[in-house]
C-alpha atoms as a PDB file:
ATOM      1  CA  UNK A   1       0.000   0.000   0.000  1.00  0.00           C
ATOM      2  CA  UNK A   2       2.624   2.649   1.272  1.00  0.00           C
ATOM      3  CA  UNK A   3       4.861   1.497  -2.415  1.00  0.00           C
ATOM      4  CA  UNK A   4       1.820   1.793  -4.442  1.00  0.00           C
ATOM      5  CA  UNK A   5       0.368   5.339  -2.832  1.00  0.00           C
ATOM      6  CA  UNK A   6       3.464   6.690  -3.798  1.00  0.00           C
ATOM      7  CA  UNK A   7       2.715   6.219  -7.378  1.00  0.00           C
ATOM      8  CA  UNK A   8      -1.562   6.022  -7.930  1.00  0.00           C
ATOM      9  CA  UNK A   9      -2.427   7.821  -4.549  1.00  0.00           C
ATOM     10  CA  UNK A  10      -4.728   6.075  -1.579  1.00  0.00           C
ATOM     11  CA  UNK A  11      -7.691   4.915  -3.278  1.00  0.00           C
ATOM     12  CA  UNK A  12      -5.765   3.955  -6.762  1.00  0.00           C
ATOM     13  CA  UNK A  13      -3.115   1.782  -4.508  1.00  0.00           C
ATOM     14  CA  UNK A  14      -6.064   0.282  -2.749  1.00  0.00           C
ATOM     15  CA  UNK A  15      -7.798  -0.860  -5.799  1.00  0.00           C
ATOM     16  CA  UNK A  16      -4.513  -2.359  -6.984  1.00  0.00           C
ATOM     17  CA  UNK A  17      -3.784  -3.897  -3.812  1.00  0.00           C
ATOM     18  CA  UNK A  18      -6.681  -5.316  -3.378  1.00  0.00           C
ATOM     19  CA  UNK A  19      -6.997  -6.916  -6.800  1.00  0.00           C
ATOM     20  CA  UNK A  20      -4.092  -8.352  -7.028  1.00  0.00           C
ATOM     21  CA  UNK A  21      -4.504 -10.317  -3.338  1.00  0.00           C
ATOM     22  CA  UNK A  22      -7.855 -11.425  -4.780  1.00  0.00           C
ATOM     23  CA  UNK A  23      -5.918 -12.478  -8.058  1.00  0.00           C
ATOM     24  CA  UNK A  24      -2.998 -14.856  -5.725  1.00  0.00           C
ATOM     25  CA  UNK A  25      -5.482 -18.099  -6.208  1.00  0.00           C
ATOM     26  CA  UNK A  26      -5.776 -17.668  -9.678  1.00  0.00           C
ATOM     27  CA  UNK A  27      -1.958 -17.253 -10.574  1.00  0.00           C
ATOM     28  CA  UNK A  28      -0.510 -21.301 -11.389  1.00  0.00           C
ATOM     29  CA  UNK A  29      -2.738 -20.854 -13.669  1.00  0.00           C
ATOM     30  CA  UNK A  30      -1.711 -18.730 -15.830  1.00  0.00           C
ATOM     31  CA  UNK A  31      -0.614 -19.989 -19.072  1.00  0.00           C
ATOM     32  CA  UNK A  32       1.723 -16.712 -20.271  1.00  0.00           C
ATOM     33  CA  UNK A  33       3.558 -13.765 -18.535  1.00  0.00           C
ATOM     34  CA  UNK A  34       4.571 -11.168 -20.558  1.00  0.00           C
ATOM     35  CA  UNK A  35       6.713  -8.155 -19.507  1.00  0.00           C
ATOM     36  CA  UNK A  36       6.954  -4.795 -20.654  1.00  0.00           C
ATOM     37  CA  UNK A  37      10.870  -4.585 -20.660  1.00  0.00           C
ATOM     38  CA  UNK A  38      14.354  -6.996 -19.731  1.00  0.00           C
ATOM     39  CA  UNK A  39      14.340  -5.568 -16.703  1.00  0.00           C
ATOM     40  CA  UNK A  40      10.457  -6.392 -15.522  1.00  0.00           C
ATOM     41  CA  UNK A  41      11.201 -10.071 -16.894  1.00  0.00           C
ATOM     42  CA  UNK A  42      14.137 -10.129 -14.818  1.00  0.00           C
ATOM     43  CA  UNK A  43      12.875  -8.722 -11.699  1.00  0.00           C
ATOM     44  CA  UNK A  44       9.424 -11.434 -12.132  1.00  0.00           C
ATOM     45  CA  UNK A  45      11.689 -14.235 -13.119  1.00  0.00           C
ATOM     46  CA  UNK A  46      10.384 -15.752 -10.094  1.00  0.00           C
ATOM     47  CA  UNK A  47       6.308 -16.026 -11.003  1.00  0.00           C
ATOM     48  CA  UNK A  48       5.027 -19.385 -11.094  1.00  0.00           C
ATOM     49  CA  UNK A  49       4.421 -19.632 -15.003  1.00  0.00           C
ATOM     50  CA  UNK A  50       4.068 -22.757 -17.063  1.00  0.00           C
ATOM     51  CA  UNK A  51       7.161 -24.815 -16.309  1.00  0.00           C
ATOM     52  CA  UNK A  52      10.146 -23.667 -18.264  1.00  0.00           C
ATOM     53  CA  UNK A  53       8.093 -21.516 -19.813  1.00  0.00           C
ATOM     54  CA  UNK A  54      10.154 -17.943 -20.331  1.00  0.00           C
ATOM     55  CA  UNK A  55       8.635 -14.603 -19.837  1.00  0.00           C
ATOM     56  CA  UNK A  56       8.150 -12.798 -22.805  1.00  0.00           C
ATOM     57  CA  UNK A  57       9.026  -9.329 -23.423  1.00  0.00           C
ATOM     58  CA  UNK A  58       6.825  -6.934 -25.188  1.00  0.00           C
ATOM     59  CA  UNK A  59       7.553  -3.430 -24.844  1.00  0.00           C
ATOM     60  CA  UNK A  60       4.774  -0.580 -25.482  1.00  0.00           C
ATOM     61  CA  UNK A  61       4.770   0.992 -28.830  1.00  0.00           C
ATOM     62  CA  UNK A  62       5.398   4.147 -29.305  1.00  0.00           C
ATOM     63  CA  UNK A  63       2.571   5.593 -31.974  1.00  0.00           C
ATOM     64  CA  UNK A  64       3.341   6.789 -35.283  1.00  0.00           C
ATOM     65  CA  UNK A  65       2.253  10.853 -34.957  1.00  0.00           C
ATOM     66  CA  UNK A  66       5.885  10.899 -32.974  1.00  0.00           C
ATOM     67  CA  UNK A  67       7.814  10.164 -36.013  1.00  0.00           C
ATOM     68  CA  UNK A  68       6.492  13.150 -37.646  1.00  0.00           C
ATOM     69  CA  UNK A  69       6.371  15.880 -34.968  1.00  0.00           C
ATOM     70  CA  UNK A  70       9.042  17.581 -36.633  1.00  0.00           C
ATOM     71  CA  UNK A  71       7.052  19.481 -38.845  1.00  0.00           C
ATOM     72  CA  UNK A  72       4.586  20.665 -36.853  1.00  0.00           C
ATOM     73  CA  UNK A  73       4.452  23.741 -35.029  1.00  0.00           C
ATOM     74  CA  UNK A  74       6.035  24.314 -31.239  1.00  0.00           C
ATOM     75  CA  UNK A  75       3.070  23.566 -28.312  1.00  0.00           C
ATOM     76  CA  UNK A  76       2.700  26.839 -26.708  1.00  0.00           C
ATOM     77  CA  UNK A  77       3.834  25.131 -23.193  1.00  0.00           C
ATOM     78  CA  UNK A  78       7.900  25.305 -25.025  1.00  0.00           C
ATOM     79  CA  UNK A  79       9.485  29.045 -25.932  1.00  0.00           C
ATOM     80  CA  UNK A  80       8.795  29.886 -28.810  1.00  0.00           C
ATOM     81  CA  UNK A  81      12.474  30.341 -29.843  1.00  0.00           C
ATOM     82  CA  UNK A  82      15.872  29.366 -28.953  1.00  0.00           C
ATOM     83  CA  UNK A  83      16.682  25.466 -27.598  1.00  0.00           C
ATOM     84  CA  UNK A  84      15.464  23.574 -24.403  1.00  0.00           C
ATOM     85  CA  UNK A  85      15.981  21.074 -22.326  1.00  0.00           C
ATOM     86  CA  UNK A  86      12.889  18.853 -21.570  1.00  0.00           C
ATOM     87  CA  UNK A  87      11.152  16.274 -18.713  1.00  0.00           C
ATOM     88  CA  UNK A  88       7.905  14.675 -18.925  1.00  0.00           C
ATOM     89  CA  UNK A  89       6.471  12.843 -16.333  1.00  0.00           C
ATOM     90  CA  UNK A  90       5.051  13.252 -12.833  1.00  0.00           C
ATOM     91  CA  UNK A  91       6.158  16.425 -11.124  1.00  0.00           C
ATOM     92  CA  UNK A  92       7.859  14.931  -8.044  1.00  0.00           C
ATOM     93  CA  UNK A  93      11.007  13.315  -6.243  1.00  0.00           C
ATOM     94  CA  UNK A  94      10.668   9.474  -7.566  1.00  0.00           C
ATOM     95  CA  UNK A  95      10.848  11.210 -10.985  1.00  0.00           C
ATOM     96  CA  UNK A  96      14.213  12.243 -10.523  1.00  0.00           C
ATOM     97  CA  UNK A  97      12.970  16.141 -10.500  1.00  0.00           C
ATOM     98  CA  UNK A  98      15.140  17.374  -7.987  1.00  0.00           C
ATOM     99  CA  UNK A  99      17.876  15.689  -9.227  1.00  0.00           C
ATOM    100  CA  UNK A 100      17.425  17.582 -12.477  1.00  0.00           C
ATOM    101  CA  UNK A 101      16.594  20.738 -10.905  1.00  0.00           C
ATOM    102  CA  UNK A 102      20.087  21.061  -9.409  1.00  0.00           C
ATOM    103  CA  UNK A 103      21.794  19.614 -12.237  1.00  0.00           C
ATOM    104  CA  UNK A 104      20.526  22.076 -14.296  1.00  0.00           C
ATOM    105  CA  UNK A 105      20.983  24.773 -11.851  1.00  0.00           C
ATOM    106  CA  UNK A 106      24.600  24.419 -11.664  1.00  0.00           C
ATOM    107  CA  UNK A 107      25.018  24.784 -15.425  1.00  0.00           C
ATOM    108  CA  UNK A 108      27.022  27.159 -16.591  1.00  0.00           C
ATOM    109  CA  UNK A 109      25.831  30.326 -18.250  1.00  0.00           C
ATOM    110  CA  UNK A 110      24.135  30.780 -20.835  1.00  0.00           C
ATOM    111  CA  UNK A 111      21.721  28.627 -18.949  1.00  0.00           C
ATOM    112  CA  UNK A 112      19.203  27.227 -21.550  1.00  0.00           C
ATOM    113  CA  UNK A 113      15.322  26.913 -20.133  1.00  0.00           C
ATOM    114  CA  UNK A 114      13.811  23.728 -18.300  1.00  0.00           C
ATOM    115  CA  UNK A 115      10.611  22.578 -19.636  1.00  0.00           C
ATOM    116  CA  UNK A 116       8.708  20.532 -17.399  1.00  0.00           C
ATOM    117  CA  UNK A 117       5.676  18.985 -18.447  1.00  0.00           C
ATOM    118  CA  UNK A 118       3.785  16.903 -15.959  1.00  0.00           C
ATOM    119  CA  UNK A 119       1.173  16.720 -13.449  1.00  0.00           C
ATOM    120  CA  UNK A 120       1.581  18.273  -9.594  1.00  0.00           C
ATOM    121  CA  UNK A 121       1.889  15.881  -6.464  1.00  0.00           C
ATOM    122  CA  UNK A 122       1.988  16.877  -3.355  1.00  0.00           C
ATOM    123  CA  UNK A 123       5.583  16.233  -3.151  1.00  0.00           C
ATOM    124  CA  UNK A 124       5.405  18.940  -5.851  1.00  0.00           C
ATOM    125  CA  UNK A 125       8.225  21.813  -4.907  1.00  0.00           C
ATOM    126  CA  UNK A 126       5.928  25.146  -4.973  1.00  0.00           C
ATOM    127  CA  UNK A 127       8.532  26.792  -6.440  1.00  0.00           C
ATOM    128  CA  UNK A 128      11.484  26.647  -9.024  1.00  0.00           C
ATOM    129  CA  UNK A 129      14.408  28.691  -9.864  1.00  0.00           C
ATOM    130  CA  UNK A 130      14.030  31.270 -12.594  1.00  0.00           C
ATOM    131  CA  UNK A 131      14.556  29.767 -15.746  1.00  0.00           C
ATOM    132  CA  UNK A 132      12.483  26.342 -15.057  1.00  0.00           C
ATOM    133  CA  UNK A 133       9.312  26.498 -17.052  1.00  0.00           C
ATOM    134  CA  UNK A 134       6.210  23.763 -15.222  1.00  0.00           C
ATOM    135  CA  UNK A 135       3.685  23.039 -17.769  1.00  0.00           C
ATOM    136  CA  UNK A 136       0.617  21.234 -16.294  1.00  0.00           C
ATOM    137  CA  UNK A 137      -2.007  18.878 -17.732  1.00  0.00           C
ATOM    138  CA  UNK A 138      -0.442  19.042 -20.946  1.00  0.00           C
ATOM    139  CA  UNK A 139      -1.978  16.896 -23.517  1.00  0.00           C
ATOM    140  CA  UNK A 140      -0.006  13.848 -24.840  1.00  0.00           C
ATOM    141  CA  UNK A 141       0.146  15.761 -28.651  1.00  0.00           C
ATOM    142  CA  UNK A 142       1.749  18.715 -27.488  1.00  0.00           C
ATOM    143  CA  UNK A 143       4.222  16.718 -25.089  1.00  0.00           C
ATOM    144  CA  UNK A 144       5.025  14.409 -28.529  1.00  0.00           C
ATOM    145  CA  UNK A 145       5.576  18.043 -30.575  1.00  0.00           C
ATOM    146  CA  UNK A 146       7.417  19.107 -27.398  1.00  0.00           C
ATOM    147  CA  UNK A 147      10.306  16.661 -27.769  1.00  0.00           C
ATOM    148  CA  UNK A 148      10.796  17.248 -31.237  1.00  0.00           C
ATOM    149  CA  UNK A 149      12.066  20.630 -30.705  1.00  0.00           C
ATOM    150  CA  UNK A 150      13.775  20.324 -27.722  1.00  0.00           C
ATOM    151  CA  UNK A 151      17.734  19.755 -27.610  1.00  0.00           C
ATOM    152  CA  UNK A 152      17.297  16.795 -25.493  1.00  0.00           C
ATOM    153  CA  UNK A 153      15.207  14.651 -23.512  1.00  0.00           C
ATOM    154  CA  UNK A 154      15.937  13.915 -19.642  1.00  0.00           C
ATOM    155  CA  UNK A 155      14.607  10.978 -17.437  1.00  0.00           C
ATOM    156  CA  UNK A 156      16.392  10.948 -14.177  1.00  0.00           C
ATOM    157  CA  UNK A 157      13.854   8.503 -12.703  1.00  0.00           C
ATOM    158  CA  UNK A 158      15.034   7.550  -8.904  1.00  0.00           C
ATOM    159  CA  UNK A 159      12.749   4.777  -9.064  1.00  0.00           C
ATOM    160  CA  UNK A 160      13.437   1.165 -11.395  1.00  0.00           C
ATOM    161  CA  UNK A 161      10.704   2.400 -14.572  1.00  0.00           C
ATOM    162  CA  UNK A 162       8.930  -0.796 -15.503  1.00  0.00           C
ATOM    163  CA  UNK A 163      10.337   0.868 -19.281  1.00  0.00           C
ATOM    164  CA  UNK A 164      10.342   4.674 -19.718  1.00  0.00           C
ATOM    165  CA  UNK A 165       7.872   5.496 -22.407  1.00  0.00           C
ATOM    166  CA  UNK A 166       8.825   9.019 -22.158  1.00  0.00           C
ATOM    167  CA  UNK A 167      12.023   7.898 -23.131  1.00  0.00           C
ATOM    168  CA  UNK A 168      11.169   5.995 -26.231  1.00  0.00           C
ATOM    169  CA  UNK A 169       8.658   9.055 -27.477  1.00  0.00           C
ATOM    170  CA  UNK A 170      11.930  11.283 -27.064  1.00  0.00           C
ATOM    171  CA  UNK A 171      14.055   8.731 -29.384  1.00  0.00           C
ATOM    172  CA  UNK A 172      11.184   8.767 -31.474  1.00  0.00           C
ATOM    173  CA  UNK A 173      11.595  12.504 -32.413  1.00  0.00           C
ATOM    174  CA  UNK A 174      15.065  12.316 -32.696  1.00  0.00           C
ATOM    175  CA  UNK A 175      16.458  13.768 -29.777  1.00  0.00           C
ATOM    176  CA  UNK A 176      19.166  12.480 -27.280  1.00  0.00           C
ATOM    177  CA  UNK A 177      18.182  11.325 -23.969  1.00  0.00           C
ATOM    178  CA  UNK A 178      20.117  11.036 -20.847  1.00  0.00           C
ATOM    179  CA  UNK A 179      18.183   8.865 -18.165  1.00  0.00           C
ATOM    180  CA  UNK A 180      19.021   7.449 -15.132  1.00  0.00           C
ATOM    181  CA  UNK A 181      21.130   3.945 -15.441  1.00  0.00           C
ATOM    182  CA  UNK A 182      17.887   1.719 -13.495  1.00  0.00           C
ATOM    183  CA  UNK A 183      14.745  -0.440 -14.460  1.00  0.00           C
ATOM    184  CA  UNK A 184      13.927  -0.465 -17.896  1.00  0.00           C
ATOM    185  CA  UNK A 185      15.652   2.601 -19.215  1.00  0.00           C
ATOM    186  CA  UNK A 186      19.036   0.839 -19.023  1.00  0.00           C
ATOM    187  CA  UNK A 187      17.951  -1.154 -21.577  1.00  0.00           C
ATOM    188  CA  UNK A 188      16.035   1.316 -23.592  1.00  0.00           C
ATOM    189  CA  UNK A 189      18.308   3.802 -23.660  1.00  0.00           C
ATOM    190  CA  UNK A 190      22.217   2.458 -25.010  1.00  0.00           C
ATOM    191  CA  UNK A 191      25.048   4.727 -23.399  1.00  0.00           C
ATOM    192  CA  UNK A 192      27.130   6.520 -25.713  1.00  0.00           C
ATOM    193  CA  UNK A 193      25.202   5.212 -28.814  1.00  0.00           C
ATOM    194  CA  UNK A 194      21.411   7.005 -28.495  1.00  0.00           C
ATOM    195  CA  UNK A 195      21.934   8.895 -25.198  1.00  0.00           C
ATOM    196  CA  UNK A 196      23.929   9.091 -22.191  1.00  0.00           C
ATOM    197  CA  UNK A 197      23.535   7.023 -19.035  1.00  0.00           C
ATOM    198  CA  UNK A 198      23.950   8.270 -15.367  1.00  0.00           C
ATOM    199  CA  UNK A 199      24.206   7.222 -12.160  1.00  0.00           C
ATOM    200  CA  UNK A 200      21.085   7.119 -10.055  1.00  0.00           C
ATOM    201  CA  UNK A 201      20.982  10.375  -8.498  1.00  0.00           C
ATOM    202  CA  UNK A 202      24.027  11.346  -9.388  1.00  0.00           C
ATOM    203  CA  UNK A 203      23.769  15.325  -9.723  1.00  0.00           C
ATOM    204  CA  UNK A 204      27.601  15.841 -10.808  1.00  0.00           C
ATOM    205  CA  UNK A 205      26.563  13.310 -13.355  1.00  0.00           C
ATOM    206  CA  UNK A 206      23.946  14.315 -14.974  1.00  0.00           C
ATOM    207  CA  UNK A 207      25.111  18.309 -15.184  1.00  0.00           C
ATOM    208  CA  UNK A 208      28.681  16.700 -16.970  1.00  0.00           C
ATOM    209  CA  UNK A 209      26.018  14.938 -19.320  1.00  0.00           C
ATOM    210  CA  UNK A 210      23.378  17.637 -19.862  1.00  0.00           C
ATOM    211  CA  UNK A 211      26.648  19.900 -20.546  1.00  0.00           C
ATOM    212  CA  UNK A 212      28.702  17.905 -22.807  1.00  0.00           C
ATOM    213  CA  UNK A 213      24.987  17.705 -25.166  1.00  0.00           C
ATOM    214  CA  UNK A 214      24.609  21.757 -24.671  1.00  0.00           C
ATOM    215  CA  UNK A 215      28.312  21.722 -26.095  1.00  0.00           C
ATOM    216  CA  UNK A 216      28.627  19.429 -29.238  1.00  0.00           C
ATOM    217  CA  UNK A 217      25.309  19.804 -31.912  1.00  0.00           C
ATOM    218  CA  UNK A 218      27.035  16.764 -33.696  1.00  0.00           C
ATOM    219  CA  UNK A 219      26.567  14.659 -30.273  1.00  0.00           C
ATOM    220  CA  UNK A 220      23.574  15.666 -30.308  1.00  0.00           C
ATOM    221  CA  UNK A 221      22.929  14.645 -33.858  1.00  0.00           C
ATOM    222  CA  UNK A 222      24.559  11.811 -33.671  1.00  0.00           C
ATOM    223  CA  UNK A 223      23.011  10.358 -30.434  1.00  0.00           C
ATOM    224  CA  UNK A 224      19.074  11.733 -31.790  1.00  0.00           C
ATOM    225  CA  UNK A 225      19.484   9.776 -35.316  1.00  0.00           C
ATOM    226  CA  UNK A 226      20.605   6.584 -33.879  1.00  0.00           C
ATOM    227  CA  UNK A 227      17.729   6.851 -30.999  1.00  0.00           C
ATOM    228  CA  UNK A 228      14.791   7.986 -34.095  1.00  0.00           C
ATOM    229  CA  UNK A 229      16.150   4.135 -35.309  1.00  0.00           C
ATOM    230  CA  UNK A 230      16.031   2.204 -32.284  1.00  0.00           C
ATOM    231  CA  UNK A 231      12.840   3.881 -32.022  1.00  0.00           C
ATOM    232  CA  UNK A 232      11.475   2.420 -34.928  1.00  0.00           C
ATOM    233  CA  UNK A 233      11.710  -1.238 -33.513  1.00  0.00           C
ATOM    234  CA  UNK A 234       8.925  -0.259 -31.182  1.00  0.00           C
ATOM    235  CA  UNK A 235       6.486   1.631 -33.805  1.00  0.00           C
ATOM    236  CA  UNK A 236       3.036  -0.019 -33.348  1.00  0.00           C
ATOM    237  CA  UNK A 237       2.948  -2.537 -35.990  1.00  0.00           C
ATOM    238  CA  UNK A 238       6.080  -4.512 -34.687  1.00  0.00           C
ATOM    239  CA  UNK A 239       4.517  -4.326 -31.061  1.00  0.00           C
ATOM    240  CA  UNK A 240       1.164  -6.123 -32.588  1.00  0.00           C
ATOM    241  CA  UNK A 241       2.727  -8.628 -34.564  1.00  0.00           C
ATOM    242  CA  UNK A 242       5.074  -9.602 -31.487  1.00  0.00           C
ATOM    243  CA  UNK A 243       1.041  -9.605 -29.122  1.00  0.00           C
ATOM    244  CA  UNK A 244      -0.577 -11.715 -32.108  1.00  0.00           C
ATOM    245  CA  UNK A 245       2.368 -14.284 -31.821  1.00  0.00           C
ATOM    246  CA  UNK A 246       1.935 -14.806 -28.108  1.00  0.00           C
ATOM    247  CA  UNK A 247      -2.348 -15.029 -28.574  1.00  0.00           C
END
C-alpha cells in the first residue's frame, strides 16, 4: 500500500492492492507472462508460469504521430524560440525532479530553459528557480511536438521504470536522452550510442552529461538519429505482430 500510494495515490493503490490479493489463487494458472521490458522479466523471473516456460518481453509501442512531430508547429507550453531542455512525467522526487533541478541549476551560463511537463503531487516543490518552465495537464500531442524541438530529452527517474515510455517518445523525435542507469531505461536507452547514461541520483553526473549535449550539436545529432532508429523497432505494428504471436 505505502509502495503503491506513492505512485496512484490512496484509493488507486487500494484498488490495486486489493486486486491483485484477490488475483494470488488464480496465478498457477496462468498460461503466459509477458513483460513490458528486460528488466520487468528479470525482476518477475520468479512467477510461477508454465514450467520452463520464459517470460516474454513486449515493450509498449510508441505511436506513429511521434515520427512526424518535426514538422509541426512548437506547443505553446515550449518558448517559442531558442533550444530547451525537456522532462515529462510526474512532477515529483521518484521522478528524478530534484535531481534535475540542481543539475541544471549548476550549469554554466548561458543557462538554456527547463521545460517541465507533468502533473503536480503533493511532493510537488511550490517553487522553481528562474529559468524552469512547469507546464501542467499538458496533452499527450503537445508533449510528442514538445520533444521534437527540444535539444534533449531527460529521465532521471530515482525509481526502477517498468520501461520509460517518455524515453522511447523522445528517441522517437530524434532527440538524445540522458536517463538514469535503473529499471527499464538501461535497456532502452544504449550509453554513448542514443543517449547518455547516469548514475542514479548522481547530480555531478547528470550536469557533466546535460553539458557535454549543450556543447557538441554533432553529439547531439549523432546520439538523436541513432535513438529515431532504435525507435522504430517499437512503432506499433512490430509491437502487434510480437502480441498476435503470443495469442
Amino acid at each position: 500500500m505505502a509502495c503503491a500510494a506513492q505512485q496512484y495515490g490512496l484509493v488507486g493503490s487500494l484498488a490495486l492492492t486489493t486486486g491483485l490479493s484477490l488475483m494470488k489463487p488464480w496465478v498457477r494458472r496462468v498460461h503466459r507472462y509477458v513483460a513490458n521490458s528486460a528488466a520487468t522479466a528479470r525482476a518477475s523471473a520468479a512467477l510461477p508460469g508454465p514450467e520452463g516456460e520464459p517470460i516474454t518481453v513486449i515493450p509498449p509501442f510508441v505511436p506513429d504521430a511521434a515520427f512526424g512531430m518535426g514538422a509541426q508547429p512548437r506547443p505553446n507550453f515550449v518558448p517559442q524560440e531558442g533550444g530547451y531542455l525537456m522532462f515529462a512525467g510526474g512532477l515529483g522526487p521518484y521522478k528524478g525532479l530534484d535531481v534535475l533541478v540542481d543539475a541544471w541549476s549548476q550549469l554554466v551560463s548561458p543557462r538554456i530553459p527547463l521545460v517541465l511537463a507533468g502533473i503536480r503531487r503533493p511532493d510537488t516543490p511550490a517553487e522553481f528557480p528562474p529559468g524552469v518552465i512547469v507546464a501542467e495537464d499538458v496533452s499527450h500531442e503537445e508533449v510528442l511536438r514538445g520533444w521534437s524541438h527540444c535539444l534533449a530529452g531527460v529521465v532521471p527517474s530515482r525509481w526502477p521504470e517498468p520501461f520509460g515510455k517518455v524515453a522511447l517518445e523522445a528517441m522517437a523525435a530524434g532527440v538524445p536522452v540522458v536517463a538514469s542507469m535503473v529499471g527499464g531505461l538501461a535497456d532502452l536507452v544504449v550509453g554513448d550510442a542514443t543517449g547518455i547514461l547516469v548514475a542514479l541520483g548522481d547530480v555531478i553526473a547528470l550536469r557533466e552529461a546535460l553539458g557535454l549535449l549543450l556543447s557538441d550539436p554533432a553529439l547531439r545529432q549523432r546520439l538523436g538519429e541513432a535513438g529515431r532508429k532504435r525507435a522504430m523497432a517499437y512503432s506499433a505494428s512490430t509491437v502487434v505482430r510480437a502480441w498476435e504471436k503470443v495469442f
